[in-house]
PDB file of N, CA and C in Angstrom:
ATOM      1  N   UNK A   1      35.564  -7.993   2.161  1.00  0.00           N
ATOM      2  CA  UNK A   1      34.654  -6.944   1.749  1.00  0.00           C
ATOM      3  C   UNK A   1      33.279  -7.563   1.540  1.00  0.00           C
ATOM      4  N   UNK A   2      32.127  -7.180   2.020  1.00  0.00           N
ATOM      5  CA  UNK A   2      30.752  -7.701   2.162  1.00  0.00           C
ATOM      6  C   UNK A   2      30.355  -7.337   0.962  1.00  0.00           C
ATOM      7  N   UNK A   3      29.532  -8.098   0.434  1.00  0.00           N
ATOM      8  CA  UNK A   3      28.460  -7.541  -0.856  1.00  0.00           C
ATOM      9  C   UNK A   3      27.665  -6.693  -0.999  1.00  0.00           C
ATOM     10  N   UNK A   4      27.008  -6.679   0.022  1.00  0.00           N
ATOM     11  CA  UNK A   4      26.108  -5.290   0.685  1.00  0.00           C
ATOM     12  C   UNK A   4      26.362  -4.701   1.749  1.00  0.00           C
ATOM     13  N   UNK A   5      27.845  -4.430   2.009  1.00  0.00           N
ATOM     14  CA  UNK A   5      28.375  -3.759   3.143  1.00  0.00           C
ATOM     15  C   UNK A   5      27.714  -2.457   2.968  1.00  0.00           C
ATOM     16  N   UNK A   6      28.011  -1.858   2.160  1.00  0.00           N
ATOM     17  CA  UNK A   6      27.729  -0.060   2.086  1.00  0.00           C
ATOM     18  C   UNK A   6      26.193  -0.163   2.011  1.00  0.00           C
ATOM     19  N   UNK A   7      25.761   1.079   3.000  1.00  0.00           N
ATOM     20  CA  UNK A   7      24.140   0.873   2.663  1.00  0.00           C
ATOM     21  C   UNK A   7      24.205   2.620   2.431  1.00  0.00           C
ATOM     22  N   UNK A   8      23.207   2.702   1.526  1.00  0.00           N
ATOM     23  CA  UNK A   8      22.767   4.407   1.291  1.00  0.00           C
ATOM     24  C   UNK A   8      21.726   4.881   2.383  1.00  0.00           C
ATOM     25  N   UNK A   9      22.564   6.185   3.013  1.00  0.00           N
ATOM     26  CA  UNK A   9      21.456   6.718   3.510  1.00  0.00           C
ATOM     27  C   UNK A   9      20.260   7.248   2.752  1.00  0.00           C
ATOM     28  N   UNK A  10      19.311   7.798   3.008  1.00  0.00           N
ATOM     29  CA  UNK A  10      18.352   8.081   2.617  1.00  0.00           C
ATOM     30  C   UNK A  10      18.001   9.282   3.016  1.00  0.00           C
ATOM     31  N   UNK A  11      17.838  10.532   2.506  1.00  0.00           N
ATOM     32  CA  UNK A  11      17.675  11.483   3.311  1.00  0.00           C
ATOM     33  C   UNK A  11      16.662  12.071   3.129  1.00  0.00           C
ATOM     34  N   UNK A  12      16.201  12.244   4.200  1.00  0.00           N
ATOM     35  CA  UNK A  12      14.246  12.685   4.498  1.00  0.00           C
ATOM     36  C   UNK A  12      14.047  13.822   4.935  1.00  0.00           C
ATOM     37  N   UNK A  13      13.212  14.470   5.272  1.00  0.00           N
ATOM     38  CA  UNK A  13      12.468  15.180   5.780  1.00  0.00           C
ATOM     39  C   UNK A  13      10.958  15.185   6.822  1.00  0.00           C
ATOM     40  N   UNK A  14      11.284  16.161   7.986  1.00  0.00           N
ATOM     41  CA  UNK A  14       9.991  15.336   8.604  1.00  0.00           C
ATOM     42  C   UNK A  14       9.140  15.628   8.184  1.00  0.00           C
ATOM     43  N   UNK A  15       8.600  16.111   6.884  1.00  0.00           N
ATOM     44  CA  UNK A  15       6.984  16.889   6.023  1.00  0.00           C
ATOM     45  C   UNK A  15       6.691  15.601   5.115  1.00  0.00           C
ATOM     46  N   UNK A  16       8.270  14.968   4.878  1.00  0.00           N
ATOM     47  CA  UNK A  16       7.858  13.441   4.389  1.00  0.00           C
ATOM     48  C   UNK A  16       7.082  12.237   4.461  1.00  0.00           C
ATOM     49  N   UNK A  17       6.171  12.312   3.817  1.00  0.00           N
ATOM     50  CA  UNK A  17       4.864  11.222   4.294  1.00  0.00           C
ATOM     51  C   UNK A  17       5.465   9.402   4.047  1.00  0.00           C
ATOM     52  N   UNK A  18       5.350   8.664   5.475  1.00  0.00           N
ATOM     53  CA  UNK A  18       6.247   7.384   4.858  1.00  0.00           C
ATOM     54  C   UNK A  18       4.821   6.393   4.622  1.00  0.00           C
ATOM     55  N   UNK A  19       5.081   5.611   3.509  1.00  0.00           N
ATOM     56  CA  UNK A  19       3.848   4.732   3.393  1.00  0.00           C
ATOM     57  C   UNK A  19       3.546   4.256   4.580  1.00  0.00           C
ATOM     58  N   UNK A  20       1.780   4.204   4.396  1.00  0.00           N
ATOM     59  CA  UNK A  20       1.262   3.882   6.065  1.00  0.00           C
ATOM     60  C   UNK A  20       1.021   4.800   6.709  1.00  0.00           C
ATOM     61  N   UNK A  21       1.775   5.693   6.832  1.00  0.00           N
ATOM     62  CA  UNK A  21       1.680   7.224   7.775  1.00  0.00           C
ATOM     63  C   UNK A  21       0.526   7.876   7.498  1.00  0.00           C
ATOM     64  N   UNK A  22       0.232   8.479   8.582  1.00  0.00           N
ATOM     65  CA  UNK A  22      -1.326   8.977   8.703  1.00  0.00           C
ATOM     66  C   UNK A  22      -1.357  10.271   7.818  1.00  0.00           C
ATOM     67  N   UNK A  23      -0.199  10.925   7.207  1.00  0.00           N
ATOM     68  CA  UNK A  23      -0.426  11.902   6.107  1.00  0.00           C
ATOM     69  C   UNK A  23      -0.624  11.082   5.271  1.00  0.00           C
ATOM     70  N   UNK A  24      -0.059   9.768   4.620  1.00  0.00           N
ATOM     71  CA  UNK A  24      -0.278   9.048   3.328  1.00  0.00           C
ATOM     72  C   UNK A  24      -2.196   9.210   3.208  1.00  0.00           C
ATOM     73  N   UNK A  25      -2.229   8.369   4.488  1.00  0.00           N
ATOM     74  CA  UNK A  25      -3.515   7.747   4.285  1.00  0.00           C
ATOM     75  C   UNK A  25      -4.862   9.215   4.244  1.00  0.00           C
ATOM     76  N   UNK A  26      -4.415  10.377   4.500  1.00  0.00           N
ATOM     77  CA  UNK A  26      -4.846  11.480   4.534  1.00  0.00           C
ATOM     78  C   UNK A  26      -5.011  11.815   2.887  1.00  0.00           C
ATOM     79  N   UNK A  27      -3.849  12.168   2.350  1.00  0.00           N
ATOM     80  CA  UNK A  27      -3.400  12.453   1.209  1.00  0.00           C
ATOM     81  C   UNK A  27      -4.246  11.030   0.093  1.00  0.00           C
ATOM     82  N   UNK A  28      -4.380   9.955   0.233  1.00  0.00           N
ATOM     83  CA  UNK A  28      -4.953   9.241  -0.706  1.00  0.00           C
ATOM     84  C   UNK A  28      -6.531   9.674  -0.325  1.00  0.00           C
ATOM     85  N   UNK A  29      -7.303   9.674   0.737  1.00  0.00           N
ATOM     86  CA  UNK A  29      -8.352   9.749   1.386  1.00  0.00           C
ATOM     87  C   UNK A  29      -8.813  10.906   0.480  1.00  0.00           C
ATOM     88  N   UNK A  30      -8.367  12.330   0.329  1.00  0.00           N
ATOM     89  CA  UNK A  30      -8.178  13.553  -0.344  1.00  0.00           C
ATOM     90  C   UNK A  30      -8.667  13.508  -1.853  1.00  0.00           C
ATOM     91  N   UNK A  31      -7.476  12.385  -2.241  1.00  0.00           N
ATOM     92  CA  UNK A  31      -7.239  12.242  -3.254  1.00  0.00           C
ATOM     93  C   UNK A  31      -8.698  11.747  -4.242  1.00  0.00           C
ATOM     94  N   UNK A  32      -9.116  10.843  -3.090  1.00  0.00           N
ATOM     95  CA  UNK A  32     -10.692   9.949  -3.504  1.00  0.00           C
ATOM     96  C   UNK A  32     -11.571  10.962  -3.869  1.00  0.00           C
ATOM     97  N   UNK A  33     -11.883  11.840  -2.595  1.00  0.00           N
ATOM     98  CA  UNK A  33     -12.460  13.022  -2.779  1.00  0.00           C
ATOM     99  C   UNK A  33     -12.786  13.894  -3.768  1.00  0.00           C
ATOM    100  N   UNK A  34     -11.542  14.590  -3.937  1.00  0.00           N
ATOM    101  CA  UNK A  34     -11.726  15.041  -5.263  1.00  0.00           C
ATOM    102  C   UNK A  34     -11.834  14.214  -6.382  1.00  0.00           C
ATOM    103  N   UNK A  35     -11.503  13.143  -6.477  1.00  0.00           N
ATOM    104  CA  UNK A  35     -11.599  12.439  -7.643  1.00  0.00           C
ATOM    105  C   UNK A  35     -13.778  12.246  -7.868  1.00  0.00           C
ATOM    106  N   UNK A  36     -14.083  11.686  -6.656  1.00  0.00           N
ATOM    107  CA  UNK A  36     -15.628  11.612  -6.797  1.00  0.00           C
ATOM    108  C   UNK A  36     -16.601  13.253  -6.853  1.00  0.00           C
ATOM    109  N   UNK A  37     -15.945  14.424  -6.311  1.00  0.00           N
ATOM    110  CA  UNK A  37     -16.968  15.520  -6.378  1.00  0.00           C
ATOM    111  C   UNK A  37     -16.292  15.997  -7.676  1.00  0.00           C
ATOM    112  N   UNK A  38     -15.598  15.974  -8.482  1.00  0.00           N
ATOM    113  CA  UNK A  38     -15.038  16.544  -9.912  1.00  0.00           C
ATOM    114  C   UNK A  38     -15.982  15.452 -11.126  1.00  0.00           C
ATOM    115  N   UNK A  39     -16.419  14.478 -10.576  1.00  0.00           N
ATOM    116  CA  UNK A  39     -16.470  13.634 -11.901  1.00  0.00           C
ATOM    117  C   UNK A  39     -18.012  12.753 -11.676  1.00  0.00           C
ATOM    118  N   UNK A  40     -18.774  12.730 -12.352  1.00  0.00           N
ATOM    119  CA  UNK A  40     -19.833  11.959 -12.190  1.00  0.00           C
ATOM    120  C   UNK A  40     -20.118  10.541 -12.388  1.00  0.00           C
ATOM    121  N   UNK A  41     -20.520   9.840 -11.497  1.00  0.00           N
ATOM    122  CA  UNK A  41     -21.040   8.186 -11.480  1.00  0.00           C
ATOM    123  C   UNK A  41     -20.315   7.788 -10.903  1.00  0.00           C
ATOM    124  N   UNK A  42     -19.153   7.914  -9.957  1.00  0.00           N
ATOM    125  CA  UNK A  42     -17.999   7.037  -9.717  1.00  0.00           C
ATOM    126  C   UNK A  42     -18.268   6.040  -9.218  1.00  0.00           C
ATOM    127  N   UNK A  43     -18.185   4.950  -9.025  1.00  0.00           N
ATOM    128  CA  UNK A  43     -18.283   3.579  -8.619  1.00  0.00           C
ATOM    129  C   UNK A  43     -16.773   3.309  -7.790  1.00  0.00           C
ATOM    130  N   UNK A  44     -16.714   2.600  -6.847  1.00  0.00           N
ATOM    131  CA  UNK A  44     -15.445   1.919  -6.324  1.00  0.00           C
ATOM    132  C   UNK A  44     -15.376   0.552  -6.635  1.00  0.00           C
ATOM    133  N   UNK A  45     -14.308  -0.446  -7.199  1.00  0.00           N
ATOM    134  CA  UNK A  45     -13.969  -1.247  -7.643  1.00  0.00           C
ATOM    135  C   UNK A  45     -13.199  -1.912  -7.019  1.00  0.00           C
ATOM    136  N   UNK A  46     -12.680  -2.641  -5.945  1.00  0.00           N
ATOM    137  CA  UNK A  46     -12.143  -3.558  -4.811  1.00  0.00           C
ATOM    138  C   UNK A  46     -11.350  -4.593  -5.360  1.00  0.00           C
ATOM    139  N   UNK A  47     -10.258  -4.490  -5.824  1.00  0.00           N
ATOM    140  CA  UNK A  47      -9.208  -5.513  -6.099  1.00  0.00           C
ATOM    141  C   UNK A  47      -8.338  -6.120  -5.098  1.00  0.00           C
ATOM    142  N   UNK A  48      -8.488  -7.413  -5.163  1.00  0.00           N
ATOM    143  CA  UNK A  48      -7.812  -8.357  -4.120  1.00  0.00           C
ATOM    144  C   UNK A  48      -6.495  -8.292  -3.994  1.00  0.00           C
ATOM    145  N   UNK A  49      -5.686  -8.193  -2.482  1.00  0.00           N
ATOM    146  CA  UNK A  49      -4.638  -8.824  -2.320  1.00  0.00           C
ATOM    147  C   UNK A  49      -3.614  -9.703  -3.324  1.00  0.00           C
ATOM    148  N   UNK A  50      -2.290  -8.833  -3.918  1.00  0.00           N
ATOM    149  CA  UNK A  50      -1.789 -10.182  -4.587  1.00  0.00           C
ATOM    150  C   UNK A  50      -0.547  -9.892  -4.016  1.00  0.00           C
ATOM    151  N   UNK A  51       0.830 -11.408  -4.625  1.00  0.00           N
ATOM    152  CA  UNK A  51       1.981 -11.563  -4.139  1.00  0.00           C
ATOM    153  C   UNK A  51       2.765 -10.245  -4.479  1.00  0.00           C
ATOM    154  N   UNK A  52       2.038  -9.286  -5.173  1.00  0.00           N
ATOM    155  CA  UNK A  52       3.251  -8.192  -5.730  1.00  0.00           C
ATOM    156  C   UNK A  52       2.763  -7.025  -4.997  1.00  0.00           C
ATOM    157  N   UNK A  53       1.002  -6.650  -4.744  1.00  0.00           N
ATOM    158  CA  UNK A  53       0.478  -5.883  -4.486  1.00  0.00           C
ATOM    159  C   UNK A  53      -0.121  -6.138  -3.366  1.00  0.00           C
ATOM    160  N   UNK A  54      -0.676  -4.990  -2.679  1.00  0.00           N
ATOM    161  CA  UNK A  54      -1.696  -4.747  -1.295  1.00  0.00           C
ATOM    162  C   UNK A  54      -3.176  -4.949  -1.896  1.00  0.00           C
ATOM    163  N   UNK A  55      -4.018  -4.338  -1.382  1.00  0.00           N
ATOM    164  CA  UNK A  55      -5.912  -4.827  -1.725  1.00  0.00           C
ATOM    165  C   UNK A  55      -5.609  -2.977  -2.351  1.00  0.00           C
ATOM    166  N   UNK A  56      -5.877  -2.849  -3.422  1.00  0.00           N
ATOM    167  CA  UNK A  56      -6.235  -1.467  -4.062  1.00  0.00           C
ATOM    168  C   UNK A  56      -8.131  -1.499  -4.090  1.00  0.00           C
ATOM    169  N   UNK A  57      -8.150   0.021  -4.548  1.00  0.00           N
ATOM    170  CA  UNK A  57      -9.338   0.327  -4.761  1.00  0.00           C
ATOM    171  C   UNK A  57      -9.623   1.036  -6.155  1.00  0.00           C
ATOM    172  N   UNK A  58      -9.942   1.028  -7.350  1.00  0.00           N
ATOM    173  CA  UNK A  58     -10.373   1.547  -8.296  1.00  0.00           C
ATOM    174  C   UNK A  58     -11.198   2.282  -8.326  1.00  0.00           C
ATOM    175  N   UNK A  59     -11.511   3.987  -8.340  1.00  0.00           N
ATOM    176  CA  UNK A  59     -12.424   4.444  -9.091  1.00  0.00           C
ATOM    177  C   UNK A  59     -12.935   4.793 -10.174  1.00  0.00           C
ATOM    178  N   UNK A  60     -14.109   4.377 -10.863  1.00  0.00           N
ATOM    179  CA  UNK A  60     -14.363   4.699 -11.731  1.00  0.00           C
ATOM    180  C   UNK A  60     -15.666   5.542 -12.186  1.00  0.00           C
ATOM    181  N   UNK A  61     -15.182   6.183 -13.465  1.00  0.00           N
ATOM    182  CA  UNK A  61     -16.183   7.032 -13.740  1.00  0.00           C
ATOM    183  C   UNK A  61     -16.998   7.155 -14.891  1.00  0.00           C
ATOM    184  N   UNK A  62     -18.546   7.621 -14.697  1.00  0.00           N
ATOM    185  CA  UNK A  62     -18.960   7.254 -15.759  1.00  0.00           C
ATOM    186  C   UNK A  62     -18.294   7.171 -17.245  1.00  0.00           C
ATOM    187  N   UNK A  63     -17.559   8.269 -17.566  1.00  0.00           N
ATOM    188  CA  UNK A  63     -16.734   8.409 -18.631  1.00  0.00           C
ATOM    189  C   UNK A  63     -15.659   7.409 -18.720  1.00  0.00           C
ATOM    190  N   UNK A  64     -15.358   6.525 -17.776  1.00  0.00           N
ATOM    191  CA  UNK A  64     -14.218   5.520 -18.130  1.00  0.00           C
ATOM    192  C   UNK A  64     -13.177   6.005 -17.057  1.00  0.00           C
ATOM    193  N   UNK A  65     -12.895   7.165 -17.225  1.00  0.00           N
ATOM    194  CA  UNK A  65     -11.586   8.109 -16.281  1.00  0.00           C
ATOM    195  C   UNK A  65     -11.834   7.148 -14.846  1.00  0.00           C
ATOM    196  N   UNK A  66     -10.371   6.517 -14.452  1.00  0.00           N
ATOM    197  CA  UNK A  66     -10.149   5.794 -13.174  1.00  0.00           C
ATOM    198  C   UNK A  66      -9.018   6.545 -12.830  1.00  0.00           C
ATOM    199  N   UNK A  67      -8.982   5.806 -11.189  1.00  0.00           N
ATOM    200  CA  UNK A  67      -7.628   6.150 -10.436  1.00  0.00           C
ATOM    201  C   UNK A  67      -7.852   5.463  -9.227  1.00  0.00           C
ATOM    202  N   UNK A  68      -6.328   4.428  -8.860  1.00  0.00           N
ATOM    203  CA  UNK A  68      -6.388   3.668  -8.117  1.00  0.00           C
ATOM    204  C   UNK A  68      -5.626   3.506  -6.884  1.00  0.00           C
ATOM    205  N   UNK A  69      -5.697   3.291  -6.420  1.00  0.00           N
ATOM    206  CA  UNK A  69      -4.745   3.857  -4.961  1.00  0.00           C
ATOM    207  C   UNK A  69      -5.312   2.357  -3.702  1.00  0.00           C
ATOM    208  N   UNK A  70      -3.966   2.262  -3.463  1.00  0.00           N
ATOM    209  CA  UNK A  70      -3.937   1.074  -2.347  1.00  0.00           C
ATOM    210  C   UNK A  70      -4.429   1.297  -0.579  1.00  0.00           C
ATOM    211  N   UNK A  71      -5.177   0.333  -0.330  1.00  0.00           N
ATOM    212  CA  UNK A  71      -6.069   0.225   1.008  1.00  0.00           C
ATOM    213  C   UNK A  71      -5.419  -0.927   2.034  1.00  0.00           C
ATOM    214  N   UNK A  72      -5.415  -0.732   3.045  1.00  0.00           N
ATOM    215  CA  UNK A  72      -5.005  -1.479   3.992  1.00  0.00           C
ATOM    216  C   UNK A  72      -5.885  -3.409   3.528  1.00  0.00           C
ATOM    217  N   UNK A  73      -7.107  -3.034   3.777  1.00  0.00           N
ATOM    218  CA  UNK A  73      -7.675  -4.338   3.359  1.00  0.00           C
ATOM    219  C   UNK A  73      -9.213  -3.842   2.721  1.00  0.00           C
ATOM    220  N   UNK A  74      -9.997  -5.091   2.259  1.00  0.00           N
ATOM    221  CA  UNK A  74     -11.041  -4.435   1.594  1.00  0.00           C
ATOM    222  C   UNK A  74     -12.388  -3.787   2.820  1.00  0.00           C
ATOM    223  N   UNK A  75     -12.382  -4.082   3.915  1.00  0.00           N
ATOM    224  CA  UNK A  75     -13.064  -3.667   4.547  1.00  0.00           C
ATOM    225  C   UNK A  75     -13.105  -1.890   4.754  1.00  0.00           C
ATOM    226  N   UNK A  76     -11.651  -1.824   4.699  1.00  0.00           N
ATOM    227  CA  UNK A  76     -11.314  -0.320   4.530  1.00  0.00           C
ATOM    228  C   UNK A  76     -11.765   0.217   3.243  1.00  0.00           C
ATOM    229  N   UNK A  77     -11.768  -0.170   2.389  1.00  0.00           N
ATOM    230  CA  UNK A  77     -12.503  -0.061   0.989  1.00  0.00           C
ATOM    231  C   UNK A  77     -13.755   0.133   0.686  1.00  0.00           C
ATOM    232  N   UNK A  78     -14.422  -0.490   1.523  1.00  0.00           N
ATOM    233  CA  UNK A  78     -16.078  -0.686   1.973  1.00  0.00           C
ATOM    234  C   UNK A  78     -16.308   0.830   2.888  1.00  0.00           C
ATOM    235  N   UNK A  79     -15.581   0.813   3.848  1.00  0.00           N
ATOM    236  CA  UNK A  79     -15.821   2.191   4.193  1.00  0.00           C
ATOM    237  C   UNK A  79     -15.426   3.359   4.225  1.00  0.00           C
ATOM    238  N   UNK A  80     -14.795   3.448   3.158  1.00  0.00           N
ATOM    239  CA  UNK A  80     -14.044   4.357   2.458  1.00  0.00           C
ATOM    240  C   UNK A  80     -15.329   4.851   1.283  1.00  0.00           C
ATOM    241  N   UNK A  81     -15.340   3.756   0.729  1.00  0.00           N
ATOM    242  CA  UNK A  81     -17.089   3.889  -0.504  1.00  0.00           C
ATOM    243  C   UNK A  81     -18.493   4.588   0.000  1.00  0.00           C
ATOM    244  N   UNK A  82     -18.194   3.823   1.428  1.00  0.00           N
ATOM    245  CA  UNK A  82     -19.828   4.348   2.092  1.00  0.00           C
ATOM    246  C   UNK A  82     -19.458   5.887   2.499  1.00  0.00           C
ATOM    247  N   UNK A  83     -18.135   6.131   3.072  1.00  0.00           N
ATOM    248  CA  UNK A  83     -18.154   7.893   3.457  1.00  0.00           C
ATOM    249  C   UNK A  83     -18.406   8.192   2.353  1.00  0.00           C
ATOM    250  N   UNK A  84     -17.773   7.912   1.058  1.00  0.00           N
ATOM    251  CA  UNK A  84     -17.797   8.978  -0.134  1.00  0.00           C
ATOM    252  C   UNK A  84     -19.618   8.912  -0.884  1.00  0.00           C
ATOM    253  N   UNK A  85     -19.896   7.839  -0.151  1.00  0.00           N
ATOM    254  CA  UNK A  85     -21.140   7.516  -0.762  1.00  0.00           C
ATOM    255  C   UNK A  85     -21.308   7.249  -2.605  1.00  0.00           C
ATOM    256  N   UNK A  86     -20.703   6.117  -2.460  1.00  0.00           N
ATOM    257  CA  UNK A  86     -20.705   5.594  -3.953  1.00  0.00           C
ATOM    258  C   UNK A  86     -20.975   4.064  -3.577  1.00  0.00           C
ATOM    259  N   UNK A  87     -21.324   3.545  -4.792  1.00  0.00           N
ATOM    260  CA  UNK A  87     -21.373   1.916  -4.755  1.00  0.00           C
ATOM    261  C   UNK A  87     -19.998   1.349  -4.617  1.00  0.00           C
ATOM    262  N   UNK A  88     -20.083   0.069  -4.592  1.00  0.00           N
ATOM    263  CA  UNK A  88     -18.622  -0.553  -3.872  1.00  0.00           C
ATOM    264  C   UNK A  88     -18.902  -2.136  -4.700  1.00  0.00           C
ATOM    265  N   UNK A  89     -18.165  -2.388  -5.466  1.00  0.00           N
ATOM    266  CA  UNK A  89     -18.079  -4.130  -6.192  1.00  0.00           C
ATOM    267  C   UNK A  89     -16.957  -4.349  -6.187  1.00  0.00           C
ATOM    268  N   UNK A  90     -16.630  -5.895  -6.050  1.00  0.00           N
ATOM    269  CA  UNK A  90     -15.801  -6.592  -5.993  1.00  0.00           C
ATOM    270  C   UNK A  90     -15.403  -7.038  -7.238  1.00  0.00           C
ATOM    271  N   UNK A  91     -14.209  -6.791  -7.586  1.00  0.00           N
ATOM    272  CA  UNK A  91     -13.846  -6.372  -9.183  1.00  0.00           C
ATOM    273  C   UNK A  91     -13.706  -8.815  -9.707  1.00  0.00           C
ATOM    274  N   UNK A  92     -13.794  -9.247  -8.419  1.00  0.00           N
ATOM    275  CA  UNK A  92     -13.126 -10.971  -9.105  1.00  0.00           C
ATOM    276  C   UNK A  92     -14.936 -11.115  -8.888  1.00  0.00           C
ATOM    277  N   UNK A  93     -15.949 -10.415  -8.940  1.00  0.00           N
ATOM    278  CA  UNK A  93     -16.713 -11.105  -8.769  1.00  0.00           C
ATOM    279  C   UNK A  93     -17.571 -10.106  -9.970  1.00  0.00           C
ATOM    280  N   UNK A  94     -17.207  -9.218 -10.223  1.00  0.00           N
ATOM    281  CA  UNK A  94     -18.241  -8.289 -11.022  1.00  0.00           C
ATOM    282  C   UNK A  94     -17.334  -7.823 -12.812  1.00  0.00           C
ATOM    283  N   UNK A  95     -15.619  -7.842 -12.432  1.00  0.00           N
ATOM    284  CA  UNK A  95     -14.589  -7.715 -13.563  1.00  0.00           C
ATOM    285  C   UNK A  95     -15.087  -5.749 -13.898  1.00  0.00           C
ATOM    286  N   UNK A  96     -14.144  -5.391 -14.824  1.00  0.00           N
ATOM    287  CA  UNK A  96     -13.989  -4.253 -14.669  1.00  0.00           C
ATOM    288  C   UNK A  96     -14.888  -3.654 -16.060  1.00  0.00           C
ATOM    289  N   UNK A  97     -15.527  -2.604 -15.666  1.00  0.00           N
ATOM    290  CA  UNK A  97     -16.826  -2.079 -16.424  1.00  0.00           C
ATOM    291  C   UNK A  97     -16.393  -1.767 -18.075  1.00  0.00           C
ATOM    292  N   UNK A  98     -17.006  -2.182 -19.010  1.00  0.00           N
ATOM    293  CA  UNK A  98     -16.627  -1.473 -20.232  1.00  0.00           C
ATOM    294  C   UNK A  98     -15.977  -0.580 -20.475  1.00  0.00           C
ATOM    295  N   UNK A  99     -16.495   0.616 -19.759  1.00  0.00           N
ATOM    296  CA  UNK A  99     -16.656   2.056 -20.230  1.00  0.00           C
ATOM    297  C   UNK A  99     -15.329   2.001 -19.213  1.00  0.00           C
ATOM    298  N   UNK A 100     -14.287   1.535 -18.673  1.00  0.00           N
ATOM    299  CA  UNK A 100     -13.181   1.703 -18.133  1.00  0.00           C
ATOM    300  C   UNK A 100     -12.090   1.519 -19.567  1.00  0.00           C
ATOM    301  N   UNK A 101     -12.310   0.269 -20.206  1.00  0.00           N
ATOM    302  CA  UNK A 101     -11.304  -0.354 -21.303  1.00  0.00           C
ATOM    303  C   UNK A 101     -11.375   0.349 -22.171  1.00  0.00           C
ATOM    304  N   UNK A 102     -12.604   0.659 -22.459  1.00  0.00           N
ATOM    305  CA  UNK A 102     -13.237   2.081 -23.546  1.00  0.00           C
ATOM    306  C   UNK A 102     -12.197   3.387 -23.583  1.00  0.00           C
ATOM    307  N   UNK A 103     -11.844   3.625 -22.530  1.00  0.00           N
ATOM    308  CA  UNK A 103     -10.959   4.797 -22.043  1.00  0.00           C
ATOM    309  C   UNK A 103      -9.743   4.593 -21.992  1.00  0.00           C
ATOM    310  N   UNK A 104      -9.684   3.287 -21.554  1.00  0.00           N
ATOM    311  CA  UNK A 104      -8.149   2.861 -21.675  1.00  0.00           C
ATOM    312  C   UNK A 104      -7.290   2.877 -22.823  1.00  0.00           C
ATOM    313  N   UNK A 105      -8.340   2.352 -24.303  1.00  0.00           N
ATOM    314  CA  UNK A 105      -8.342   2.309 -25.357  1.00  0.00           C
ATOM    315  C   UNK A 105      -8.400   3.892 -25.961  1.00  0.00           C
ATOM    316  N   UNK A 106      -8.980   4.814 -25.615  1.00  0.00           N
ATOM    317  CA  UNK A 106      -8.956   5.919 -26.345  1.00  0.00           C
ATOM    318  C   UNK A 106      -7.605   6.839 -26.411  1.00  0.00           C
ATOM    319  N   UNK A 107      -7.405   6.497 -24.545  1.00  0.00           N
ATOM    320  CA  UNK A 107      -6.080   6.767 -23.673  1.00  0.00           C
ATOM    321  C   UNK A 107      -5.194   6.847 -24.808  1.00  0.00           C
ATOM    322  N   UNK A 108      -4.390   5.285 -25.063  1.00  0.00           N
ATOM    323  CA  UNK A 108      -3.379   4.961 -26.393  1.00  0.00           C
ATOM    324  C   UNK A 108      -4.123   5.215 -27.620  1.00  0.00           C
ATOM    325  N   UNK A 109      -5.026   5.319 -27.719  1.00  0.00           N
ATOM    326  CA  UNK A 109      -4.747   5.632 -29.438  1.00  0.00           C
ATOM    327  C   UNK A 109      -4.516   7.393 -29.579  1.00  0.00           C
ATOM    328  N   UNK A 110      -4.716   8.263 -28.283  1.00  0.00           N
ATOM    329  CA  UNK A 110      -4.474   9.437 -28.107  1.00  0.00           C
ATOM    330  C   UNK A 110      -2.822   9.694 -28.212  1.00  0.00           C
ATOM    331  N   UNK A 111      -2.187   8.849 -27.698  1.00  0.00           N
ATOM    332  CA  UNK A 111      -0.733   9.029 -27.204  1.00  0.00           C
ATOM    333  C   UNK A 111      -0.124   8.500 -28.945  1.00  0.00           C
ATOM    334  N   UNK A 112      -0.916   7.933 -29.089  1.00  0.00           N
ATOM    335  CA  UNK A 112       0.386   7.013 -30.624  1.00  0.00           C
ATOM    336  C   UNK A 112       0.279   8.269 -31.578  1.00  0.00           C
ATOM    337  N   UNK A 113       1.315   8.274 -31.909  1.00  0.00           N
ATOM    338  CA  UNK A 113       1.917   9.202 -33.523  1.00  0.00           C
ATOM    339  C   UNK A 113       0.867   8.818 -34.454  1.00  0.00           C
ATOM    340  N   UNK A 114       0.347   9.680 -35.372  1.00  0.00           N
ATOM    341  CA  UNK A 114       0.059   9.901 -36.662  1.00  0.00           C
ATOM    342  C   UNK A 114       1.066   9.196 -37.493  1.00  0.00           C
ATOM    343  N   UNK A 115      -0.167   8.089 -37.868  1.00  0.00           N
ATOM    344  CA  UNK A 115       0.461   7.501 -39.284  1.00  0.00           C
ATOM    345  C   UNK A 115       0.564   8.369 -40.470  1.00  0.00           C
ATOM    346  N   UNK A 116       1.941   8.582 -41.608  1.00  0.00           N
ATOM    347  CA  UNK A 116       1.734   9.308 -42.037  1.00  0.00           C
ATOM    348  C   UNK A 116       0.769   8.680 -43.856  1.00  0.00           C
TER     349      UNK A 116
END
């Protein structure tokens, strides 16, 4: 008897977007979109390649409010920034803006219980 003899199917649908697939990359593309015409100042933020992760992209907004979503490489990132027409920094060379941690921080102290 094999250890990983049995494998699970997986059952899909063809409306199913598979990472990579040109609906994914549609659907995040979208996603940018609205994220920059809903919210003012957004900046794009370019995080490098690591052993766990792909090259993501961070947006951020004046208010702190981000959302990050993964890019093929940073060049795609670069022109992804210039369609949406926002600035574009390299987060190992510039690190991530105050007014992001600011939010991050308000984020949890929103979520924690009342001390009584």
């Amino acid at each position: 008897m094999a250890l990983f003899g049995r494998r699970r199917r997986r059952s899909s649908t063809a409306d199913e977007p598979r990472p990579g697939s040109r609906q994914a990359q549609e659907a995040t593309l979208e996603h940018m979109r609205e994220f920059v015409s809903t919210r003012v100042g957004v900046e794009a933020y370019i995080e490098p390649v690591t052993n766990v992760t792909q090259t993501t992209v961070v947006l951020i907004a004046t208010t702190g409010e981000w959302t990050r979503r993964r890019v093929p490489d940073s060049e795609t990132a670069r022109s992804v920034a210039r369609e949406l027409s926002i600035p574009v920094y390299d987060v190992q060379l510039t690190g991530y803006p105050q007014r992001m941690r600011d939010w991050n921080a308000r984020q949890r102290a929103a979520r924690r219980p009342a001390r009584p």
